[in-house]
Protein backbone atom coordinates (compact mmCIF):
# COMPACT_ATOMS: atom_id res chain seq x y z
CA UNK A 1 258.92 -9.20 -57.89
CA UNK A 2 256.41 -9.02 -60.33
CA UNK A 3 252.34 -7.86 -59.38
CA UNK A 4 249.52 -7.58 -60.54
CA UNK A 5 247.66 -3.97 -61.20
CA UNK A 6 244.61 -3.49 -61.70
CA UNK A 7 243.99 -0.11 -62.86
CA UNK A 8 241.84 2.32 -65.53
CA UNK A 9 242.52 4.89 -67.98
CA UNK A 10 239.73 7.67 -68.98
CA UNK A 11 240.49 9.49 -72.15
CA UNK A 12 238.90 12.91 -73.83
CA UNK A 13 239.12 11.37 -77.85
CA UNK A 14 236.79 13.94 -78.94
CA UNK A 15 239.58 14.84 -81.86
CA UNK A 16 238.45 11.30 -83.36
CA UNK A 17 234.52 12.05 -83.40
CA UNK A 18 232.55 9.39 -82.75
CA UNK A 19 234.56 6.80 -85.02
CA UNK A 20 234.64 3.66 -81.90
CA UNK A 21 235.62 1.35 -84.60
CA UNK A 22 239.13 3.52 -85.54
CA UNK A 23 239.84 4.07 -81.74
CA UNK A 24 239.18 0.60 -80.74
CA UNK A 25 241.54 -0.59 -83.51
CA UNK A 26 244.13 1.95 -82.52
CA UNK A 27 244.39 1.30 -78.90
CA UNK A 28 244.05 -2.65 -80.17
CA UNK A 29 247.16 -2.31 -82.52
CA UNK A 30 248.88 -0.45 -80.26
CA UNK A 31 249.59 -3.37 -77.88
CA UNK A 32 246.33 -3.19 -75.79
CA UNK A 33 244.70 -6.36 -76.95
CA UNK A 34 244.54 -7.16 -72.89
CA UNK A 35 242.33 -4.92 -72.24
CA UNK A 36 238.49 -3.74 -72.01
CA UNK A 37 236.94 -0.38 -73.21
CA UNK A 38 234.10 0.99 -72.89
CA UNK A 39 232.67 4.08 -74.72
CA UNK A 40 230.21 5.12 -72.14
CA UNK A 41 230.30 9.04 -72.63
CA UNK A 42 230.51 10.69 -75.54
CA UNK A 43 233.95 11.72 -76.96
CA UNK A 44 235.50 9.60 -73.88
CA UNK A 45 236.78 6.15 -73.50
CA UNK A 46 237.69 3.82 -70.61
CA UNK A 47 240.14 1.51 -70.96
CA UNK A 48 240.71 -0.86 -67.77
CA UNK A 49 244.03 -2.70 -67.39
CA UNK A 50 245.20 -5.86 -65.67
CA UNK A 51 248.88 -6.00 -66.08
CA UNK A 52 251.95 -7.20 -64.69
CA UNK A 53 254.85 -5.26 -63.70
CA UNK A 54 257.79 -3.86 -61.26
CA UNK A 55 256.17 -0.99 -60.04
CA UNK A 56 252.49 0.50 -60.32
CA UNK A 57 253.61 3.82 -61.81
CA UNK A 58 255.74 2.06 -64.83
CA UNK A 59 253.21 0.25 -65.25
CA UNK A 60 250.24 3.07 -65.72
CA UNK A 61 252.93 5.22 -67.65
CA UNK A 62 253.36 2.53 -69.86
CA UNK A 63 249.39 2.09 -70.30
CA UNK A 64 249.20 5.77 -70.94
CA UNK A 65 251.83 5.88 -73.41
CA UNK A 66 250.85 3.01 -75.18
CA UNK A 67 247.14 4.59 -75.36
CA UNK A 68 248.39 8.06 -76.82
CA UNK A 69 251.06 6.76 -79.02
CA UNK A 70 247.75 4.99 -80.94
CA UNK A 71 245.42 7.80 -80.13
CA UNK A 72 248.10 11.08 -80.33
CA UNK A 73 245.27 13.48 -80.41
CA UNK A 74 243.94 11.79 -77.16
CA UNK A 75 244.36 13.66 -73.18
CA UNK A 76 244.07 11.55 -70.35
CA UNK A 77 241.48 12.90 -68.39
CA UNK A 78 241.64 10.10 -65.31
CA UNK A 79 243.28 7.52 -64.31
CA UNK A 80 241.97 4.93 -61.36
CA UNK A 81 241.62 4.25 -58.74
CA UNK A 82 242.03 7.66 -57.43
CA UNK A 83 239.23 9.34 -56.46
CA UNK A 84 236.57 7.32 -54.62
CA UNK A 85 233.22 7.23 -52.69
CA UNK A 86 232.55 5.47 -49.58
CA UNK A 87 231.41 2.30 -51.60
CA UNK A 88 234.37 2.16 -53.84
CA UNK A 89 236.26 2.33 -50.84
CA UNK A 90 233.92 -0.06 -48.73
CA UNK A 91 234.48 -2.95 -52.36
CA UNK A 92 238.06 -2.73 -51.56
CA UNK A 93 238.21 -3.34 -47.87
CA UNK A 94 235.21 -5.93 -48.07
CA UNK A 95 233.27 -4.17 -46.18
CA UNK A 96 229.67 -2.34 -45.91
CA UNK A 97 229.10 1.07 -46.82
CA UNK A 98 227.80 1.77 -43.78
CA UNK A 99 231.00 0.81 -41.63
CA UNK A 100 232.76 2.92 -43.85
CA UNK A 101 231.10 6.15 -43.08
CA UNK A 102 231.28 5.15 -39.74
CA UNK A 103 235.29 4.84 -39.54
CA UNK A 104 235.51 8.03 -41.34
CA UNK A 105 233.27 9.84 -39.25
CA UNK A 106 234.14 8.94 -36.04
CA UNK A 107 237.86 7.18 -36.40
CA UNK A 108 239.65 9.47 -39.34
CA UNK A 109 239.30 13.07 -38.39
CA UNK A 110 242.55 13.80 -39.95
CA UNK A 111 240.97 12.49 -43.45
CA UNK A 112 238.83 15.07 -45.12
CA UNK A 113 237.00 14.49 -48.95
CA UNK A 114 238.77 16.04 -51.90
CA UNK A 115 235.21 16.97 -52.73
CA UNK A 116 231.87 16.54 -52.45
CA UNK A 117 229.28 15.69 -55.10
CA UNK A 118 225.50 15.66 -53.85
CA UNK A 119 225.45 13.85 -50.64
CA UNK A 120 228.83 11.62 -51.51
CA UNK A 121 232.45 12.44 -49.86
CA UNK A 122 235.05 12.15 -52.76
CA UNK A 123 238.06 10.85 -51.45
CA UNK A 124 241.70 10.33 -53.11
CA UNK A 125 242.33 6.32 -52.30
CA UNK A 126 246.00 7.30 -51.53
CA UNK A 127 245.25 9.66 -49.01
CA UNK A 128 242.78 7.49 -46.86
CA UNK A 129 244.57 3.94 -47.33
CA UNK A 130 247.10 3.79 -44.68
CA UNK A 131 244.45 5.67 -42.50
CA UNK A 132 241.71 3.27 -42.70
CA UNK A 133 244.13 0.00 -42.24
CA UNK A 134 244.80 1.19 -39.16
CA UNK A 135 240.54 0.76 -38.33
CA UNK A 136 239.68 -1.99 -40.72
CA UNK A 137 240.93 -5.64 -40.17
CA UNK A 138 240.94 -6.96 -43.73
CA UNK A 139 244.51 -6.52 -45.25
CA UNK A 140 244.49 -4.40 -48.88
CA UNK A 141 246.48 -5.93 -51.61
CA UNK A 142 250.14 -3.87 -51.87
CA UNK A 143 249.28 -3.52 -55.37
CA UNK A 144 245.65 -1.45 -55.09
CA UNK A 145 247.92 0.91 -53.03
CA UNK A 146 250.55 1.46 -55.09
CA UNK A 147 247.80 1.60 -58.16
CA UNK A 148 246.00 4.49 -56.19
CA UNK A 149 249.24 6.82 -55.39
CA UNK A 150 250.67 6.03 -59.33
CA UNK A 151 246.98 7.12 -60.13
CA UNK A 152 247.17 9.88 -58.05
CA UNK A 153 250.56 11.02 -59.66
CA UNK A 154 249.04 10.42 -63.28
CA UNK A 155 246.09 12.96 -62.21
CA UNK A 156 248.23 15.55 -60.79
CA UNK A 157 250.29 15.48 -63.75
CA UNK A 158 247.46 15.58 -66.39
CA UNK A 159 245.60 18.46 -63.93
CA UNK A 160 249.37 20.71 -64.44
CA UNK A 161 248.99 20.15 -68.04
CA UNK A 162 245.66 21.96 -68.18
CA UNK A 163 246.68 24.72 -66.45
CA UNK A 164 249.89 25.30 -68.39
């Protein structure tokens, strides 16, 4: 059965310099004319998906290849949702901020942040989702979780190709 994934890309295209126009039109004739991106940083690009598919990781790998077989020079840098605060988290469920921290204070001692930046607890999405269904009433989508571990696999991947 087809579903629905919702899911983003982050890209270092520092090769390409600051020419949006040529990496918009790239990505564009590549076969990405469904999707948004934004330029926000410089030498990266965002590129957020909505597609339909089998499976969440065919579907990101087939994102990701479509984005570096237009932009070759291109190295994925993120893909979403992976990593998450307490209100990413809290947007998901429906649910306040606050009763987030809560639950994961008091409910999920087994869950512990991938990091910490400033005062915010980093969390990987696929590690606390079955965790905090367990605490929270509202049902997740199937789709956000299997979008979180196929993000999750992306980043691992792209992390081993650093280090190589």
């Amino acid at each position: 059965m087809m579903k629905k994934y919702e899911f983003s890309l982050r890209f270092d295209v520092s090769y390409y310099e600051d020419d949006l126009d040529f990496i918009d039109d790239q990505i564009y004739e590549a076969g990405c004319d469904d999707v948004l991106i934004r330029h926000g940083r410089k030498a990266e690009v965002l590129i957020e998906f909505a597609r339909d598919g089998l499976s969440a990781i065919q579907v990101l790998t087939e994102a990701k290849s479509q984005v570096l077989s237009a932009l070759p020079k291109a190295r994925l840098l993120e893909a979403k949702p992976d990593f998450v605060g307490p209100t990413d988290i809290a947007d998901f469920y429906g649910i306040s901020r606050q009763r987030v921290q809560v639950i994961v204070q008091s409910k999920l001692a087994n869950v512990h942040a991938f990091t910490i930046v400033g005062n915010t607890q980093i969390y990987r999405l696929a590690t606390v989702i079955d965790e905090l269904a367990k605490h929270v009433k509202q049902d997740l989508d199937d789709s956000v979780r299997e979008a979180a571990f196929a993000a999750m696999q992306l980043n691992l991947e792209a992390e081993r190709a650093v280090s190589l």
